[in-house]
N, C-alpha and C. Protein backbone atom coordinates (compact mmCIF):
# COMPACT_ATOMS: atom_id res chain seq x y z
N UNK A 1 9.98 -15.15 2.12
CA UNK A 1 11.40 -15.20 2.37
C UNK A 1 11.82 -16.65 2.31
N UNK A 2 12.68 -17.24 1.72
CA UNK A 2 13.28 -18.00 1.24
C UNK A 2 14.90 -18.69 2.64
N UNK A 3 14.55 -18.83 3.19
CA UNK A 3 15.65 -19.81 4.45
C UNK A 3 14.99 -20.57 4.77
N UNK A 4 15.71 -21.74 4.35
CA UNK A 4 15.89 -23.64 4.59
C UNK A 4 16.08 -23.76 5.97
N UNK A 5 17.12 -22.94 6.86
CA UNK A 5 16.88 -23.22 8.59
C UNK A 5 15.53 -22.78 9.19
N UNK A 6 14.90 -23.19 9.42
CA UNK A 6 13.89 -23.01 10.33
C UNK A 6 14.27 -21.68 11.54
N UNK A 7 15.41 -22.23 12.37
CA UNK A 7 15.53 -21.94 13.59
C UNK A 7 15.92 -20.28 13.05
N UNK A 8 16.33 -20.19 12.33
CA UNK A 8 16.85 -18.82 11.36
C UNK A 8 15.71 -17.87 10.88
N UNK A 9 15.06 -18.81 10.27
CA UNK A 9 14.31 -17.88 9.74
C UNK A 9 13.10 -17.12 10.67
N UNK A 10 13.11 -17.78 11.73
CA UNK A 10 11.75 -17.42 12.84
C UNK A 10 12.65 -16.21 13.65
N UNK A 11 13.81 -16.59 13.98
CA UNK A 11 14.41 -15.99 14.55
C UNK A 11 14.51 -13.98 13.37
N UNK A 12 14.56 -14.23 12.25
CA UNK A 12 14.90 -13.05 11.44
C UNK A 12 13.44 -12.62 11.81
N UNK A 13 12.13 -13.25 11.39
CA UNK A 13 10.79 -12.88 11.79
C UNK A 13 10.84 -12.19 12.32
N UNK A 14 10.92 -12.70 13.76
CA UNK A 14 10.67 -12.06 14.89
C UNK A 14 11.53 -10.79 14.67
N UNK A 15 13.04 -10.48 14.43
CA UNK A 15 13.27 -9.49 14.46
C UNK A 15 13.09 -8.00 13.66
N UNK A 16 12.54 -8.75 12.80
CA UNK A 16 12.22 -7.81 11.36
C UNK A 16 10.37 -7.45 11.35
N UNK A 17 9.96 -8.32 12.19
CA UNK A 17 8.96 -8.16 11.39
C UNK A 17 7.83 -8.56 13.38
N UNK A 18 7.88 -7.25 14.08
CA UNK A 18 7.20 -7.72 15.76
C UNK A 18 6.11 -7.35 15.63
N UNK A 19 5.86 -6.47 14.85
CA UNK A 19 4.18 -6.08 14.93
C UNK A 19 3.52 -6.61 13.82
N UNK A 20 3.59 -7.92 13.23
CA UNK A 20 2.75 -8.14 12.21
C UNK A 20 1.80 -8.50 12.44
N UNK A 21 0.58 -8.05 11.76
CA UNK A 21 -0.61 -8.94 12.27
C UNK A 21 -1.05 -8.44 13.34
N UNK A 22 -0.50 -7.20 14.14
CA UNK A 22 -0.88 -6.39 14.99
C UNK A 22 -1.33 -5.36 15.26
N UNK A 23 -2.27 -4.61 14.27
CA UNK A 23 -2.52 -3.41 13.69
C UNK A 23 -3.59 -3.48 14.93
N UNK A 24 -3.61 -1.71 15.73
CA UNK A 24 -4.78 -1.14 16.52
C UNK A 24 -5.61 -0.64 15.45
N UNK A 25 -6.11 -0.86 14.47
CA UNK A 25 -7.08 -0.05 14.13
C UNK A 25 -8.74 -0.45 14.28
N UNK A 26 -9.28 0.75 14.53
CA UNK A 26 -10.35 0.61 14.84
C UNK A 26 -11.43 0.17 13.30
N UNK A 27 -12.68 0.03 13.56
CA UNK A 27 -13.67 -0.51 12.88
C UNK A 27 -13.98 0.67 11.96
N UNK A 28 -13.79 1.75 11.78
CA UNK A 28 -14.03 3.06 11.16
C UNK A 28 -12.79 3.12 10.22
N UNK A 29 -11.47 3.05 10.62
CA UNK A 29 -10.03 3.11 9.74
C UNK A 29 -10.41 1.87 8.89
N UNK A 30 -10.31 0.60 9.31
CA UNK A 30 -10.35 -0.50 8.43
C UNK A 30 -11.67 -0.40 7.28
N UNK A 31 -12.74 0.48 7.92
CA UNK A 31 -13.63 0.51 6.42
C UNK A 31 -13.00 1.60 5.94
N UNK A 32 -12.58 2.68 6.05
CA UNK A 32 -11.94 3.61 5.20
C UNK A 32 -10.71 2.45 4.47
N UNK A 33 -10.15 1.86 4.84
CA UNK A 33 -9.23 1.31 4.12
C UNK A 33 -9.41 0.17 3.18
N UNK A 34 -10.91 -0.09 3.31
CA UNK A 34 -11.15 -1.01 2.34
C UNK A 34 -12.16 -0.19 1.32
N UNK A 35 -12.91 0.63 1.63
CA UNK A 35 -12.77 1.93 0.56
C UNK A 35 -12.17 2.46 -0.47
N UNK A 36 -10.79 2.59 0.04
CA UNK A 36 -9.87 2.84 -0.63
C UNK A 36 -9.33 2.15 -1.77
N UNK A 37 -8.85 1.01 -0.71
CA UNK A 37 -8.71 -0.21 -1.80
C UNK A 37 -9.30 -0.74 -3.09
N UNK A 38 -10.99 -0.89 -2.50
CA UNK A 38 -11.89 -1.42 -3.41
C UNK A 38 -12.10 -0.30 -4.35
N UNK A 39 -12.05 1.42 -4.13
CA UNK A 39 -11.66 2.22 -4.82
C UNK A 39 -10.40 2.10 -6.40
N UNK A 40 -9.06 1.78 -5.74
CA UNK A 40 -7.93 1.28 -6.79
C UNK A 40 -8.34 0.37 -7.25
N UNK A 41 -8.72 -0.94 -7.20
CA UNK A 41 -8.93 -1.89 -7.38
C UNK A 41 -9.89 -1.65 -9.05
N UNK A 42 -11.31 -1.14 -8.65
CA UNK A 42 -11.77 -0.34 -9.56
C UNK A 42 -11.16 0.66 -10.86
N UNK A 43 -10.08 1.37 -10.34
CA UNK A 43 -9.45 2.38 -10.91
C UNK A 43 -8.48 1.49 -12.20
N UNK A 44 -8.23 0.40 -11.12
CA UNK A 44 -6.65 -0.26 -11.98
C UNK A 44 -7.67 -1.10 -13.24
N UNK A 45 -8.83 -1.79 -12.69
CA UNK A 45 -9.26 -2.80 -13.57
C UNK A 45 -9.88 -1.51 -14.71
N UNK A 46 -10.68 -0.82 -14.82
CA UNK A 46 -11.04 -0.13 -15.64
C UNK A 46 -10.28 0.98 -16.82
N UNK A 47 -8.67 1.34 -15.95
CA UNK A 47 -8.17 1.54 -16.27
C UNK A 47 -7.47 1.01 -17.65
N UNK A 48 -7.48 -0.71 -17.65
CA UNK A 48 -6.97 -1.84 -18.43
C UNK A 48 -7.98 -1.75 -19.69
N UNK A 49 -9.08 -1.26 -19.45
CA UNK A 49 -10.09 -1.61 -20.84
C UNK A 49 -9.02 -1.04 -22.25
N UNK A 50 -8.88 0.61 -22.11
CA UNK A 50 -8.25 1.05 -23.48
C UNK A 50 -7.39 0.63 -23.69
N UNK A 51 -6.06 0.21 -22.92
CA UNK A 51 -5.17 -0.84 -23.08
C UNK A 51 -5.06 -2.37 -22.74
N UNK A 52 -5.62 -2.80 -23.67
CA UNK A 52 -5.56 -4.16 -23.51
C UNK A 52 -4.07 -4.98 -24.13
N UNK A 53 -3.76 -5.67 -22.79
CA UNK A 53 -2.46 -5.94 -22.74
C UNK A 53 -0.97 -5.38 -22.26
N UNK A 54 -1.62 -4.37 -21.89
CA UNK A 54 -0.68 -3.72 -21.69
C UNK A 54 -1.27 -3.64 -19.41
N UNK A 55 0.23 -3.08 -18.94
CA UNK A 55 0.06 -3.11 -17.50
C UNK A 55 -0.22 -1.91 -17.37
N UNK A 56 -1.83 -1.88 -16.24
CA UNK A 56 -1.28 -0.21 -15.65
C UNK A 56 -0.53 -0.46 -14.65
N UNK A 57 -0.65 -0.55 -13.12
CA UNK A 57 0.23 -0.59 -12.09
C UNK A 57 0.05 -2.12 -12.02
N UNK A 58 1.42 -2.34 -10.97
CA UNK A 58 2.14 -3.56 -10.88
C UNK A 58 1.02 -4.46 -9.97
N UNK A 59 0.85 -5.57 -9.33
CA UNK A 59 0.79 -6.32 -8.59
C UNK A 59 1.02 -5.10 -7.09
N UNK A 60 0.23 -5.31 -6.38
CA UNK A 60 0.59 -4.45 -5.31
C UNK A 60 -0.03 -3.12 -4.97
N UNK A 61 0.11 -2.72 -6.64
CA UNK A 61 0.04 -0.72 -6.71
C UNK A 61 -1.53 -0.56 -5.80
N UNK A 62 -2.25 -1.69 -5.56
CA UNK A 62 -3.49 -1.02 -5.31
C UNK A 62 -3.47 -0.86 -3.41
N UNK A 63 -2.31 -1.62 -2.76
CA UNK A 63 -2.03 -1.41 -1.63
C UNK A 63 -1.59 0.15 -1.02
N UNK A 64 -0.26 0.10 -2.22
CA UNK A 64 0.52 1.69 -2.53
C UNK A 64 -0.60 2.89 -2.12
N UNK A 65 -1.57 2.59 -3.02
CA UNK A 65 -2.55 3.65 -2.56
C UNK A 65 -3.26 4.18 -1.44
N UNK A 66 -3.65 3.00 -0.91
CA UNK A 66 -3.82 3.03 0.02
C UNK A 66 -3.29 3.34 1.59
N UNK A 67 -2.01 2.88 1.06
CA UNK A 67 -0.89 3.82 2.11
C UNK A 67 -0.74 5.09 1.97
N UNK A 68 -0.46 5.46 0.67
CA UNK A 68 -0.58 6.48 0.24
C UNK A 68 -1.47 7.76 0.58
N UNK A 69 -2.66 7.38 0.37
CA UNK A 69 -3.83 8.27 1.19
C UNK A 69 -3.66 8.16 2.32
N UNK A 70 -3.61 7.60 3.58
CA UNK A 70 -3.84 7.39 4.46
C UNK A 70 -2.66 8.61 5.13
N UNK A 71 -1.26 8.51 4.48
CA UNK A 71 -0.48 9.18 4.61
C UNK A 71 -0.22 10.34 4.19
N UNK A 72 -1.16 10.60 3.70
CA UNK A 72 -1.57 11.91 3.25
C UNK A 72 -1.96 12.70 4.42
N UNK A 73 -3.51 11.65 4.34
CA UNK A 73 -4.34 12.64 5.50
C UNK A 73 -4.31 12.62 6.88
N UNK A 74 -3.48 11.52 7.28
CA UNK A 74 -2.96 12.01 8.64
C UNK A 74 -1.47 12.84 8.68
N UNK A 75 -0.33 12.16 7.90
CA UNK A 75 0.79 13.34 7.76
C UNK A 75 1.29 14.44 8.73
N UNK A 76 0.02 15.47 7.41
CA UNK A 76 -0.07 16.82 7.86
C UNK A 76 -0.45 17.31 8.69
N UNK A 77 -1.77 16.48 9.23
CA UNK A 77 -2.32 17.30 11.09
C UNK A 77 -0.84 16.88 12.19
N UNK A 78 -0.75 15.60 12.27
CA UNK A 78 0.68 14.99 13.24
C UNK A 78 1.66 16.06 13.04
N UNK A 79 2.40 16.73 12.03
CA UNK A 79 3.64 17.13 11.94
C UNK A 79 3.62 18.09 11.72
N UNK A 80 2.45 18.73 11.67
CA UNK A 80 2.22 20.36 10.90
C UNK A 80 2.70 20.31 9.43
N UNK A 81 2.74 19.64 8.61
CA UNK A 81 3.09 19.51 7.33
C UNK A 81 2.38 20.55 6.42
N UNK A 82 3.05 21.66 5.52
CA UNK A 82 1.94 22.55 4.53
C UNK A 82 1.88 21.63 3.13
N UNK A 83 2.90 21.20 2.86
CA UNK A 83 2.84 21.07 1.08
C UNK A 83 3.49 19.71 1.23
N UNK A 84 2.85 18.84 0.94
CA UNK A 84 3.24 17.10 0.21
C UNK A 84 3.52 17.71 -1.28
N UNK A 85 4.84 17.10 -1.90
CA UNK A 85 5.14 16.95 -3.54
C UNK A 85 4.84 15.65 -3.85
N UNK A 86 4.71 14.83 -4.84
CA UNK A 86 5.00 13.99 -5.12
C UNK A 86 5.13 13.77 -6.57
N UNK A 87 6.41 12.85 -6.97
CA UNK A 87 6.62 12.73 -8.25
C UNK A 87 6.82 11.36 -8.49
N UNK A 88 6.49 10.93 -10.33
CA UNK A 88 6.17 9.86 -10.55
C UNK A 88 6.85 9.46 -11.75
N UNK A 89 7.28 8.19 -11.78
CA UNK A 89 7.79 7.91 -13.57
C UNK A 89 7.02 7.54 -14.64
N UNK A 90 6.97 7.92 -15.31
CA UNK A 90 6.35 7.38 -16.19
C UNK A 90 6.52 6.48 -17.77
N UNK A 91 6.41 5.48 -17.31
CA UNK A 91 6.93 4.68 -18.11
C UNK A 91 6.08 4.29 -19.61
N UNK A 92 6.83 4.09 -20.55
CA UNK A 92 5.49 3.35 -21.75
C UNK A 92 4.97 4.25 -22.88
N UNK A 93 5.06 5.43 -22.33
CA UNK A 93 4.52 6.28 -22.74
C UNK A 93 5.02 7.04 -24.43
């Protein structure tokens, strides 16, 4: 984020942003989540071989996923959830 006041910008911090850097998760979630990750990570780079030069997902996408799953599989037990949709664009193609 981009503000030249100091006193401003700590102040927006704090209000936008109280739990950063504050995650409860235990030692079992954080290796599932680097699983995951190192999973996409894999997916995206290998993905790149047949297209060379070309992007698969953006900067980021391999985080996405990871939220993504996670929100999957807790979701549905929390809320009683039956059916996740999800739809996608597809660009390039």
């Amino acid at each position: 984020m981009h503000i030249d006041n100091i006193t401003e910008k700590r102040w927006l911090q704090a209000c936008l942003e109280p739990i950063r850097a504050k995650g409860t998760y235990t030692s079992a979630q954080k290796l599932r989540f680097l699983e995951r990750l190192t999973a996409a990570e894999t997916l995206r780079t290998l993905s790149a071989y047949p297209y060379v030069g070309r992007s698969g997902f953006a900067g980021g996408g391999e985080s996405l996923i990871v939220a993504l799953d996670e929100l999957v599989r807790v979701l549905p037990a929390a809320r009683g959830v039956d059916d996740l949709l999800s739809a996608w664009r597809i660009r390039g193609v």
